[in-house]
N, C-alpha and C. Protein backbone atom coordinates (compact mmCIF):
# COMPACT_ATOMS: atom_id res chain seq x y z
N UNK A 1 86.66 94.91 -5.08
CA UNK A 1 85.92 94.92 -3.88
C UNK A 1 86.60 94.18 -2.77
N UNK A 2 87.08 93.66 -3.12
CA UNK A 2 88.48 92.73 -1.85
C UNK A 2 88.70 93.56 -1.15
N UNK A 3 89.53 95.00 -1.90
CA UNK A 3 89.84 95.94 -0.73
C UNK A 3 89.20 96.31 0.15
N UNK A 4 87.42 96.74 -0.33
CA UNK A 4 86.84 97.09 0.31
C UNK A 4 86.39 96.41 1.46
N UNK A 5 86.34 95.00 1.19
CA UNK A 5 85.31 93.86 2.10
C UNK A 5 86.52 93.57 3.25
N UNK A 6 87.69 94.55 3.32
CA UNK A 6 88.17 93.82 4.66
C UNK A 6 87.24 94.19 6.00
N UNK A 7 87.46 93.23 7.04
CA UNK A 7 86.98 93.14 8.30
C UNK A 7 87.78 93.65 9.69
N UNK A 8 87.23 94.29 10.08
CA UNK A 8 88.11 94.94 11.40
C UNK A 8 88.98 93.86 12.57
N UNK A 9 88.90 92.76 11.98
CA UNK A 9 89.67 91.19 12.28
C UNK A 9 90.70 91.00 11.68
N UNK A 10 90.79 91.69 10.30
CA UNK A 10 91.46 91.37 9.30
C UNK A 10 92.80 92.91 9.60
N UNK A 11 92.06 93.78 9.69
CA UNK A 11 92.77 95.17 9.79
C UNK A 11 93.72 94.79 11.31
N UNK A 12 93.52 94.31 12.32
CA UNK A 12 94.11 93.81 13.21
C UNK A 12 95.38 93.37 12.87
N UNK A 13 95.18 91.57 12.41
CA UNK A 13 96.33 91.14 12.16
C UNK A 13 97.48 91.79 11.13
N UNK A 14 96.93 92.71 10.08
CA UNK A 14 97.58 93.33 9.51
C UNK A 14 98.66 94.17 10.18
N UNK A 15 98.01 94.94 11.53
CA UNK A 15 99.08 95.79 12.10
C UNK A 15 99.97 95.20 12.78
N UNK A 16 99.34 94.08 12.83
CA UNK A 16 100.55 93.07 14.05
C UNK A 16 101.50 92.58 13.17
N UNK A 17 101.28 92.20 12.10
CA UNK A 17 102.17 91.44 11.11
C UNK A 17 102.96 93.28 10.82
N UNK A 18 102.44 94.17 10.38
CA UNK A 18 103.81 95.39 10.53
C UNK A 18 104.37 95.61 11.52
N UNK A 19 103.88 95.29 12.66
CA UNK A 19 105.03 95.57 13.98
C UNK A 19 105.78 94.63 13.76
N UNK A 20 105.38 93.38 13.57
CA UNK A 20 106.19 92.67 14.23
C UNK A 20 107.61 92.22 13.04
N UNK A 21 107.29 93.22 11.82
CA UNK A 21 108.21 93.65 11.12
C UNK A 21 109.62 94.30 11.52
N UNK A 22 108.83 95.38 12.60
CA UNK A 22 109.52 96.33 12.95
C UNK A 22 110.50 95.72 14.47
N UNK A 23 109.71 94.93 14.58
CA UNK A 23 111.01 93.98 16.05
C UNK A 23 112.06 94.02 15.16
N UNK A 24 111.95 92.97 14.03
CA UNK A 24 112.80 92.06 13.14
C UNK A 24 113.91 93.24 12.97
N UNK A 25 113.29 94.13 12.22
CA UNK A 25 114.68 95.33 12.20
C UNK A 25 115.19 95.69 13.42
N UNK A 26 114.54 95.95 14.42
CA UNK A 26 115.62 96.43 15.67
C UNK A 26 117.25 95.52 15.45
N UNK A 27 118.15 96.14 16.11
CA UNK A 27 119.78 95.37 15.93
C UNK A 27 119.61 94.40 17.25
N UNK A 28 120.41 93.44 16.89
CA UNK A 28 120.65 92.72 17.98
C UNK A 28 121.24 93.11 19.11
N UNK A 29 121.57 92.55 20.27
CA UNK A 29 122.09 93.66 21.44
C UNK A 29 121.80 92.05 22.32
N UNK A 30 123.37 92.03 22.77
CA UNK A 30 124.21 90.87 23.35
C UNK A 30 124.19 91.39 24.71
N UNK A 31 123.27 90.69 25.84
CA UNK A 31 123.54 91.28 27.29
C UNK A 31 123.46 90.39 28.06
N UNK A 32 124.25 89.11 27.42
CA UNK A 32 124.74 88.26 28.27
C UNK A 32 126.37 88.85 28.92
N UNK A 33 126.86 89.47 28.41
CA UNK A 33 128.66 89.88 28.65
C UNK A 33 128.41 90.93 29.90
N UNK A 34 127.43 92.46 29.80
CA UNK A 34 126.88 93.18 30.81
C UNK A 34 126.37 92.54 31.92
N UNK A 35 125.28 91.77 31.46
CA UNK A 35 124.80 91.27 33.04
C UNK A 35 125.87 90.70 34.08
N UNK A 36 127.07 89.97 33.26
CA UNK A 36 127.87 89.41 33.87
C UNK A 36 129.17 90.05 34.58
N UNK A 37 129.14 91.21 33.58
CA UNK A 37 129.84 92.32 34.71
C UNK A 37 129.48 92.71 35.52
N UNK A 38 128.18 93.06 35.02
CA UNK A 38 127.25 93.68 36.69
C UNK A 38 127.39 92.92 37.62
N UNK A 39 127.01 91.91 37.63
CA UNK A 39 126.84 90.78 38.79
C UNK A 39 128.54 90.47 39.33
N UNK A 40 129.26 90.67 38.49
CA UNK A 40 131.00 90.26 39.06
C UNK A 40 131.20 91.95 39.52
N UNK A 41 130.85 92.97 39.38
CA UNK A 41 131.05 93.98 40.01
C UNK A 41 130.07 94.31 41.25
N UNK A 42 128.83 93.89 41.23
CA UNK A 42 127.94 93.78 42.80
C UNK A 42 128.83 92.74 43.50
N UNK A 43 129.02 91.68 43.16
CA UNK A 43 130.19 90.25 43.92
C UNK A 43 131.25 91.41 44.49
N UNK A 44 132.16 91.81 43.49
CA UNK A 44 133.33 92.66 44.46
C UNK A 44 132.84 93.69 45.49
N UNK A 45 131.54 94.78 45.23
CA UNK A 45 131.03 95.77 46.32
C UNK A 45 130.56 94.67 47.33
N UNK A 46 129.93 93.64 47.54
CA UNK A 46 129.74 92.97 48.53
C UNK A 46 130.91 92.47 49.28
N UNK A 47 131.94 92.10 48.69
CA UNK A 47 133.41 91.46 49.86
C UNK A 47 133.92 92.51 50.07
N UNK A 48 133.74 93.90 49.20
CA UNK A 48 134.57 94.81 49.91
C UNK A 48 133.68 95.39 50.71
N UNK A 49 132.42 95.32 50.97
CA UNK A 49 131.45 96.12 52.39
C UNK A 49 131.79 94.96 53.74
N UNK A 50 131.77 93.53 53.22
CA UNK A 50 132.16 92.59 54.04
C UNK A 50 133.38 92.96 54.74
N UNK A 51 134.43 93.07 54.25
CA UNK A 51 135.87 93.45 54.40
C UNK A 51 135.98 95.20 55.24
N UNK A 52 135.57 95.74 54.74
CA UNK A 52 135.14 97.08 55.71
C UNK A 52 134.70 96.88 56.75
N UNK A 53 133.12 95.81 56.69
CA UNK A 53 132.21 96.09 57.80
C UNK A 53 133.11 95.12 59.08
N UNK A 54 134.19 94.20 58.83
CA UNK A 54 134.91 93.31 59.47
C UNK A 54 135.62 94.11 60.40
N UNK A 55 136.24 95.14 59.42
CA UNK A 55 137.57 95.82 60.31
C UNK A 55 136.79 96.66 61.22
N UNK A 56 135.76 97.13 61.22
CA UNK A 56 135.10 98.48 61.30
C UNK A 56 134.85 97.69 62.72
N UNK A 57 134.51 96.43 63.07
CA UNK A 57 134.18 95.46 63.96
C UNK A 57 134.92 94.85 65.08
N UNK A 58 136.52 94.55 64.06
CA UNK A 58 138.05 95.07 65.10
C UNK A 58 138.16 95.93 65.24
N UNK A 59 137.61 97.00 64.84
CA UNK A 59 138.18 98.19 65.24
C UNK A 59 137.59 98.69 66.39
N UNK A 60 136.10 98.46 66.13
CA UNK A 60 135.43 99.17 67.54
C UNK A 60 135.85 98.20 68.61
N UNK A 61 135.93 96.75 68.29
CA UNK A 61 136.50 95.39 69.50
C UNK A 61 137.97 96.37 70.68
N UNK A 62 138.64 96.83 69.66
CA UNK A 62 140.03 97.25 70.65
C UNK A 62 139.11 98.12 71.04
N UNK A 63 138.63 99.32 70.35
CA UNK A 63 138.76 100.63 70.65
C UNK A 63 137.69 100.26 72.12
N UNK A 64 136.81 99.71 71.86
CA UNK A 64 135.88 99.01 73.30
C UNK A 64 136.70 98.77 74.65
N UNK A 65 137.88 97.99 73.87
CA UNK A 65 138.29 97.43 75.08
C UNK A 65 139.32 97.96 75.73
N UNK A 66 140.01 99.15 75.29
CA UNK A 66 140.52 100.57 75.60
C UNK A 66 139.89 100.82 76.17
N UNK A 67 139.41 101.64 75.63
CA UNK A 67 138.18 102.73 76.63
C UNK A 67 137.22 101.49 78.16
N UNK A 68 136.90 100.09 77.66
CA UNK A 68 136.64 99.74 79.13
C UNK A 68 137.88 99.83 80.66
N UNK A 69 139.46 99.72 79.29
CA UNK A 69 140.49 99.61 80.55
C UNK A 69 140.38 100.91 80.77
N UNK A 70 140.32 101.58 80.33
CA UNK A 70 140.24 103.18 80.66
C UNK A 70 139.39 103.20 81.88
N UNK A 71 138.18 103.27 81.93
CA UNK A 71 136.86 103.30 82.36
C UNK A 71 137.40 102.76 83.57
N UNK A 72 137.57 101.23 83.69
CA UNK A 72 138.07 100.43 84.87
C UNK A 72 138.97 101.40 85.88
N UNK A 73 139.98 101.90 84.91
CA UNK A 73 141.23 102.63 85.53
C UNK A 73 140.40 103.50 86.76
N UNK A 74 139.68 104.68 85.63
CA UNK A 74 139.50 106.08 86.00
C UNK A 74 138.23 105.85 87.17
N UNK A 75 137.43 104.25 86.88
CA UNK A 75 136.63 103.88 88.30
C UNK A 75 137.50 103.64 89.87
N UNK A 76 138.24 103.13 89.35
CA UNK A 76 139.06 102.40 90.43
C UNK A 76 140.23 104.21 91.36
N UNK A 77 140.09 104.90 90.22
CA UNK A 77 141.32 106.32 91.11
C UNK A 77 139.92 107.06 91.59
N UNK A 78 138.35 106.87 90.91
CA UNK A 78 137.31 107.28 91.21
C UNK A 78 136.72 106.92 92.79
N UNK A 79 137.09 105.45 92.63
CA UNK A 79 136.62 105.09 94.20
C UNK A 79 137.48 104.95 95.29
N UNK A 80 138.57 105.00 94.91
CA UNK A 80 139.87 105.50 95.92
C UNK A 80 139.80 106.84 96.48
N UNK A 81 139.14 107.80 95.91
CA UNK A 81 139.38 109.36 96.26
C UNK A 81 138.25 109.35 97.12
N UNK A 82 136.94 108.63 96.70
CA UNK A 82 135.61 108.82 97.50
C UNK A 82 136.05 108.17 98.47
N UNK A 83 136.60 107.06 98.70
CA UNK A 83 136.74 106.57 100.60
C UNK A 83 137.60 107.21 101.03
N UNK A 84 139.32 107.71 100.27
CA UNK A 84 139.74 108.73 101.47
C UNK A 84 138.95 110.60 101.50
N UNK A 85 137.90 110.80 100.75
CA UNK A 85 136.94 111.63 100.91
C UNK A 85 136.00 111.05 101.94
N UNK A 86 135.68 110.24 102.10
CA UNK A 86 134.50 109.30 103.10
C UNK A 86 135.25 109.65 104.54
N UNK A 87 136.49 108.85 104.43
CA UNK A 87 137.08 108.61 105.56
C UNK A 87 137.66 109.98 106.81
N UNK A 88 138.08 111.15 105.23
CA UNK A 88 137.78 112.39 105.83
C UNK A 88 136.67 113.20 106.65
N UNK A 89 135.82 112.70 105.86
CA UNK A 89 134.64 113.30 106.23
C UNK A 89 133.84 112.68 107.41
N UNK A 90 134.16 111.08 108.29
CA UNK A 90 133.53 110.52 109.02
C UNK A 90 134.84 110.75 110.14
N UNK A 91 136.25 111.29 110.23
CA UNK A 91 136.65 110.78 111.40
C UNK A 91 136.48 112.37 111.80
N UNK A 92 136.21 113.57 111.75
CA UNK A 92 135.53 114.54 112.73
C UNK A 92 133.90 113.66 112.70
N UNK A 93 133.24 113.52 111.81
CA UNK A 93 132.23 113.09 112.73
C UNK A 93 132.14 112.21 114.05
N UNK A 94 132.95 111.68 113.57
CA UNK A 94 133.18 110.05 114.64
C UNK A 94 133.91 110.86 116.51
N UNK A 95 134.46 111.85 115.98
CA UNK A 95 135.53 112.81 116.93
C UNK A 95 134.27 113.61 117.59
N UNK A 96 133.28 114.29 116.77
CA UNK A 96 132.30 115.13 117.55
C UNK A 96 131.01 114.30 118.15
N UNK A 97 130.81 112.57 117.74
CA UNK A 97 130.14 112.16 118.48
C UNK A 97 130.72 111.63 120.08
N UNK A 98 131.79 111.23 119.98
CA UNK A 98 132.25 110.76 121.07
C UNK A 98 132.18 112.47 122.04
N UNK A 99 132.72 113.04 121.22
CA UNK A 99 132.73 114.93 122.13
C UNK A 99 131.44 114.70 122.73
N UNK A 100 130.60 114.54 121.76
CA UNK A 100 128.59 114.90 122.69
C UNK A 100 128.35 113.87 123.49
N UNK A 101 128.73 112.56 123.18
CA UNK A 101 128.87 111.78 124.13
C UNK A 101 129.31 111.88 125.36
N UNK A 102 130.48 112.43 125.63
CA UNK A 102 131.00 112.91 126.60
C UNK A 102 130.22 113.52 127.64
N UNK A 103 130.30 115.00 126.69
CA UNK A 103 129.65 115.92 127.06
C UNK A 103 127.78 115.56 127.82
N UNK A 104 127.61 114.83 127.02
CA UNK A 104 126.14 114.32 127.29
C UNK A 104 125.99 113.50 128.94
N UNK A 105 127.43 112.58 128.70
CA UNK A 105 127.59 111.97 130.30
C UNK A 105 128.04 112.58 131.24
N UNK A 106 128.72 114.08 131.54
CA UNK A 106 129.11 114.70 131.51
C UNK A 106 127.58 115.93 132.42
N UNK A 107 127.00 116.07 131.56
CA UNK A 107 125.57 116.74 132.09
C UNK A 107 124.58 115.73 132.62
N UNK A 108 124.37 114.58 132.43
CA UNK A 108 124.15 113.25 133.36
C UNK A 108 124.28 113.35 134.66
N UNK A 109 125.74 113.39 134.42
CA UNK A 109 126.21 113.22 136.07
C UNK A 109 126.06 114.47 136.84
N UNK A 110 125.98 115.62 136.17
CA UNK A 110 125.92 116.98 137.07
C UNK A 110 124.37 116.73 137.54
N UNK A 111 123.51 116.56 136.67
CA UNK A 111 122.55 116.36 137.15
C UNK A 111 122.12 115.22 138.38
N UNK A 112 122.35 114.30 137.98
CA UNK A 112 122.48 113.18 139.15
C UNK A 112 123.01 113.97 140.64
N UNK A 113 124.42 114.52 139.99
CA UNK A 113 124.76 115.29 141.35
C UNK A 113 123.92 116.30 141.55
N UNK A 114 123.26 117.23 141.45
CA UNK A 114 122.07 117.87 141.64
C UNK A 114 120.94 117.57 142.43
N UNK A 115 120.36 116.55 142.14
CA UNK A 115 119.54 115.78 142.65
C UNK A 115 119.81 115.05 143.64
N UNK A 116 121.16 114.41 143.98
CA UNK A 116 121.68 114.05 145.28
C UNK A 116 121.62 114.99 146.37
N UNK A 117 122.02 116.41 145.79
CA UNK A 117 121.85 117.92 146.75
C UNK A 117 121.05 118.08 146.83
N UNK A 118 120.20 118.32 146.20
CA UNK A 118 118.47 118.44 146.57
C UNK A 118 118.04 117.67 147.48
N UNK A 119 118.47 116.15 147.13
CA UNK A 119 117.91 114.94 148.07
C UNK A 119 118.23 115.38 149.44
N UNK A 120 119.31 115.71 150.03
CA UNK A 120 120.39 116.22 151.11
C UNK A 120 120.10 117.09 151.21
N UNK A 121 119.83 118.53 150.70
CA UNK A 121 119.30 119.30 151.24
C UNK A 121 117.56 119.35 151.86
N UNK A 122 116.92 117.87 150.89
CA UNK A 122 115.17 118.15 151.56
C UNK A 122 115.52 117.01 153.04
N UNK A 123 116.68 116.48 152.95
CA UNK A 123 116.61 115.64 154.21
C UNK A 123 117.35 116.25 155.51
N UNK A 124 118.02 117.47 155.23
CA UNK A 124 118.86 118.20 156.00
C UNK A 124 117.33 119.04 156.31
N UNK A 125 116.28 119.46 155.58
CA UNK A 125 115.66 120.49 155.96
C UNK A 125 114.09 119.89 156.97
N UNK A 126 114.57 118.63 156.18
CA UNK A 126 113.14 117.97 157.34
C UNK A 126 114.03 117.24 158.81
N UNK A 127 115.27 117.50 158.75
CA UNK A 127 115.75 117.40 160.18
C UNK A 127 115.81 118.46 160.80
N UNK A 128 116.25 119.48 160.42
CA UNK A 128 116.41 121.22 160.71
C UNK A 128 114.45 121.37 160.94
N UNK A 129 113.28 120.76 160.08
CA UNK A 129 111.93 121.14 160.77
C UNK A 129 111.40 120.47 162.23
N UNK A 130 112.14 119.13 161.83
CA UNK A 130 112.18 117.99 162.89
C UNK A 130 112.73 119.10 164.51
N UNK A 131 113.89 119.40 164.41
CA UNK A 131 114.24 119.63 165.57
C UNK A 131 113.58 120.54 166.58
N UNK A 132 112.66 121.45 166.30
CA UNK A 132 111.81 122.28 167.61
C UNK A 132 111.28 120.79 168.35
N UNK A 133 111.17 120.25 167.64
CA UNK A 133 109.57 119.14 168.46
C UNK A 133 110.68 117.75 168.87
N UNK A 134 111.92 117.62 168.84
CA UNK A 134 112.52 116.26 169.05
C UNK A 134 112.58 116.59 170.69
N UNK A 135 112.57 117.27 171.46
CA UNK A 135 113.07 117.01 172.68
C UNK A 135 111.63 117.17 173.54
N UNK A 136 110.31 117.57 172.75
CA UNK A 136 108.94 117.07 173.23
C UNK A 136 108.49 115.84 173.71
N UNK A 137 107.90 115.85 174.87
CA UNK A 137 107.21 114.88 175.07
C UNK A 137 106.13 114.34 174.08
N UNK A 138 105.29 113.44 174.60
CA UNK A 138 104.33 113.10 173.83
C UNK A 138 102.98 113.86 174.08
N UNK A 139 103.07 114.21 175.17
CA UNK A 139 101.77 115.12 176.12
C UNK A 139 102.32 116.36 174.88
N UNK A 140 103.02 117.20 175.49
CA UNK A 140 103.68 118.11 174.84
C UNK A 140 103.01 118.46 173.27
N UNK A 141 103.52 117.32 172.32
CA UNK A 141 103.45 117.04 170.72
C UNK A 141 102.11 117.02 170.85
N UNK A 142 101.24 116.33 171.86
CA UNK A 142 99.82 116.24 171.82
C UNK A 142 98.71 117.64 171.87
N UNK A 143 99.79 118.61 172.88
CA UNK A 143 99.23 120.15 173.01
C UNK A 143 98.90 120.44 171.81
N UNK A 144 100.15 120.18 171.15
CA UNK A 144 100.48 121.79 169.96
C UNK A 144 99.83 121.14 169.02
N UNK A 145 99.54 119.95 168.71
CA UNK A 145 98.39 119.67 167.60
C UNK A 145 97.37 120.14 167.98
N UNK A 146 96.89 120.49 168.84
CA UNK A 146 95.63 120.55 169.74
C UNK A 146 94.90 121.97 168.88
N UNK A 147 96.39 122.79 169.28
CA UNK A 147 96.33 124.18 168.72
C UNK A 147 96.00 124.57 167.10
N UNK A 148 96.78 123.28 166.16
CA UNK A 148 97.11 123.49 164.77
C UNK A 148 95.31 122.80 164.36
N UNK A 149 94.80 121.65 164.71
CA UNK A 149 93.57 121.17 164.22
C UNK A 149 94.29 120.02 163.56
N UNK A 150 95.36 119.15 163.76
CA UNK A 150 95.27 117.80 163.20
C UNK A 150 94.90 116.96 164.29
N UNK A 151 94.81 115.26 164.14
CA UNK A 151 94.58 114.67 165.16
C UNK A 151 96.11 114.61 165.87
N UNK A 152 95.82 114.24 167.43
CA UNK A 152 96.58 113.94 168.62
C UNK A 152 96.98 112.87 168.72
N UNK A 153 96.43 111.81 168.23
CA UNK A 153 96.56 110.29 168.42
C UNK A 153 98.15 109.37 167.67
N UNK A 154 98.33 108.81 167.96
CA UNK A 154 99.59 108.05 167.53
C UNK A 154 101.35 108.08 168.19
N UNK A 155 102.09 107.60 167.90
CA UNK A 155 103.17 107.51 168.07
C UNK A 155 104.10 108.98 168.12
N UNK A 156 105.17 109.31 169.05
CA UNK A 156 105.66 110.42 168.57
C UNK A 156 106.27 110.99 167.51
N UNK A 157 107.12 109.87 167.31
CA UNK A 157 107.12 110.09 165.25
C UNK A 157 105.98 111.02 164.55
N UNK A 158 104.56 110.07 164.77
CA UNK A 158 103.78 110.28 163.62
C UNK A 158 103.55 111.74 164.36
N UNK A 159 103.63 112.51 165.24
CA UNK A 159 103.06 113.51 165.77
C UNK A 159 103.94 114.56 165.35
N UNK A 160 105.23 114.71 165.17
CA UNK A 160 106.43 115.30 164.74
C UNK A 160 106.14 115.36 163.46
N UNK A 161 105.47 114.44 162.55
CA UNK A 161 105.51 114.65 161.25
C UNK A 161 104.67 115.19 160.84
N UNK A 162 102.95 115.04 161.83
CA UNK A 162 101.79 115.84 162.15
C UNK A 162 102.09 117.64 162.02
N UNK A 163 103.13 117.47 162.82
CA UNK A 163 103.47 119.49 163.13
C UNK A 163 104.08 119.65 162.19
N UNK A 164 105.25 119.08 161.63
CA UNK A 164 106.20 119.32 160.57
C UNK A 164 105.82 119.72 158.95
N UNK A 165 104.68 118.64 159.06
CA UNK A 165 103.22 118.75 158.00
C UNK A 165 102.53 120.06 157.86
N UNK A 166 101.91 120.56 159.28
CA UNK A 166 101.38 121.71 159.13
C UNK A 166 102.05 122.75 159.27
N UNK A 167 103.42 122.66 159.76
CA UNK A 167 104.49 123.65 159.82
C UNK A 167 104.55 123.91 158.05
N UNK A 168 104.57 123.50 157.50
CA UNK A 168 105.30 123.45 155.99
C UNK A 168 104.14 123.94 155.21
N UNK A 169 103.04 124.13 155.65
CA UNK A 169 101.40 123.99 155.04
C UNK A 169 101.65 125.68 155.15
N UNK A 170 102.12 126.26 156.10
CA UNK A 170 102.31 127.60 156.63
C UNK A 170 103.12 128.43 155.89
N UNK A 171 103.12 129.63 154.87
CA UNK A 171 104.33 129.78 154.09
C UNK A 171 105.44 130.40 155.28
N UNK A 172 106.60 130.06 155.15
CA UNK A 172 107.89 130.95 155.68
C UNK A 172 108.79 131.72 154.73
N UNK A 173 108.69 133.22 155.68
CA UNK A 173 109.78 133.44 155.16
C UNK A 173 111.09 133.81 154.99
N UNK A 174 111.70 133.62 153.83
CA UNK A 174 113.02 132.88 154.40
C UNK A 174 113.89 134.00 153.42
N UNK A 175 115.35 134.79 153.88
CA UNK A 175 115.87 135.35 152.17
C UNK A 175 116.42 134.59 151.31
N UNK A 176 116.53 135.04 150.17
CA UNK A 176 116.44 134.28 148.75
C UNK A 176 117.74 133.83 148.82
N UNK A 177 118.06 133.10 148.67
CA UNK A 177 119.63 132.49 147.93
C UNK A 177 119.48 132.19 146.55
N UNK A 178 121.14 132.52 146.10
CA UNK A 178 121.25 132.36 144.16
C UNK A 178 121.71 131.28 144.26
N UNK A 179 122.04 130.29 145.35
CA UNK A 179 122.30 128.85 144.75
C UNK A 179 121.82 127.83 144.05
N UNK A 180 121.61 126.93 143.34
CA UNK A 180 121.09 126.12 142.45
C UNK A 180 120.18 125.36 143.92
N UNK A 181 121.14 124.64 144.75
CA UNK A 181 120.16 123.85 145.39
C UNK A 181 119.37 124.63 146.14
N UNK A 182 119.44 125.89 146.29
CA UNK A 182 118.64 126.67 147.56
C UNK A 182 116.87 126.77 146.37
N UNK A 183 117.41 127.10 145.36
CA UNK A 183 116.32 127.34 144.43
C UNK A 183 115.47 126.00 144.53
N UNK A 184 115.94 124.98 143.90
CA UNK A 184 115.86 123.44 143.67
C UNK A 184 114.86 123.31 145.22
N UNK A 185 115.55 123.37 146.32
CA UNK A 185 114.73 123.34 147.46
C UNK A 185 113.28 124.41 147.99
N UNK A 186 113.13 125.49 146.98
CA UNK A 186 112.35 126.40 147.19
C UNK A 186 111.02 125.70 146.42
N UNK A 187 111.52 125.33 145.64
CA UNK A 187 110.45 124.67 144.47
C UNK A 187 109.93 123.48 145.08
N UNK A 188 110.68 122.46 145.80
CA UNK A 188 110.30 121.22 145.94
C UNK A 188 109.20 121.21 147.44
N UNK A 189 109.88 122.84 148.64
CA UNK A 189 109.91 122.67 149.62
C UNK A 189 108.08 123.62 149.91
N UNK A 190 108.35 124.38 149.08
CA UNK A 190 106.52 125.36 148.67
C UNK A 190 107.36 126.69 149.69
N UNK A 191 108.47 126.68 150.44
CA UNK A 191 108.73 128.32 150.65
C UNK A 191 108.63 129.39 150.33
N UNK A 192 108.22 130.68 150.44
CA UNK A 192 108.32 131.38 150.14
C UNK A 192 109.62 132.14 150.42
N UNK A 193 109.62 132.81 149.20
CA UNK A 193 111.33 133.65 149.45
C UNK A 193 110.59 134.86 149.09
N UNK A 194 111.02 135.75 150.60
CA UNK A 194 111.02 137.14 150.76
C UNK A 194 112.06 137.82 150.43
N UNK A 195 112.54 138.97 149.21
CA UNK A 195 113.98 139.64 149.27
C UNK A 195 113.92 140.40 150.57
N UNK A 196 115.43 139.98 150.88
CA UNK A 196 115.16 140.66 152.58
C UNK A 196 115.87 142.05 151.87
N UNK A 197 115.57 143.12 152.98
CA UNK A 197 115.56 144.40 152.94
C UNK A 197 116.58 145.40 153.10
């Protein structure tokens, strides 16, 4: 009955005591000598990635500093071409501003002179209106306002300028001239220009 009365406590240690039979037979197996290769062969892949990654480091150092003299070079023939490109390109500008310049003072002055003729011709034309009435008396100058409806009163000057006033109020007409100042004076003067016939 022994056999029978074992306990499921008992059936336990039994299997452990056969395994642990079965360690005992496994062979021995020495991996102190392996590990130590391994580790002296990771040691050499590490100085030789060191030793690679070094040169790989001079190497890009020159090859860097090539290519910056390069770079420097090909900036420097780069910005030499753009200023005598610049310099091309600004001395007609510089040539066609002084031209409009010119040209600009140039139509200035025609104009100025223009306007001097005009001036000369409205002062030539209020002497040329002036003259019927310069050798009038004052009685006289006093009639012919009498006739037109301005006042009579004042100086003979102001009475000459009285008629000259309403002379001009009156259209005349006169034939056309193609001159600049005859035009210039048509405009300023209120004439009418009749094409004569």
């Amino acid at each position: 009955m022994a056999a029978s009365r074992r306990t499921p406590g008992s059936r336990v240690v039994k299997q452990f005591g056969d395994r642990a039979d079965l360690v005992s037979q496994l062979p021995k197996i020495e991996l102190t000598e392996p590990v130590t290769r391994y580790f002296d062969l990771v040691q050499q892949a590490v100085g030789l990635n060191r030793q690679l990654a070094i040169q790989w480091a001079e190497l890009f150092t020159s090859f860097s500093g090539s290519v910056r003299e390069q770079a420097e070079k090909v900036g420097g023939i780069v910005t030499d071409q753009v200023d005598s490109v610049a310099d091309l390109a600004v001395a007609p500008a510089r040539k066609a501003e002084e031209l409009a310049g010119e040209q600009a003072a140039l139509a200035e002055e025609g104009a100025k002179e223009e306007e001097r003729e005009i001036k000369r011709a409205e002062r030539a034309a209020a002497k040329q209106a002036r003259e019927p009435y310069e050798g009038l008396t004052k009685a006289e100058l006093s009639d012919q306002l009498a006739e037109g409806g301005p006042p009579k009163t004042g100086n003979v000057d102001e009475l000459i300028e009285r008629l000259v006033s309403a002379d001009s109020e009156q259209p005349t007409a006169v034939p056309e001239s193609t001159t600049p100042v005859s035009a210039a004076l048509r405009r300023r003067t209120g004439v009418v220009v009749v094409d004569p016939l």
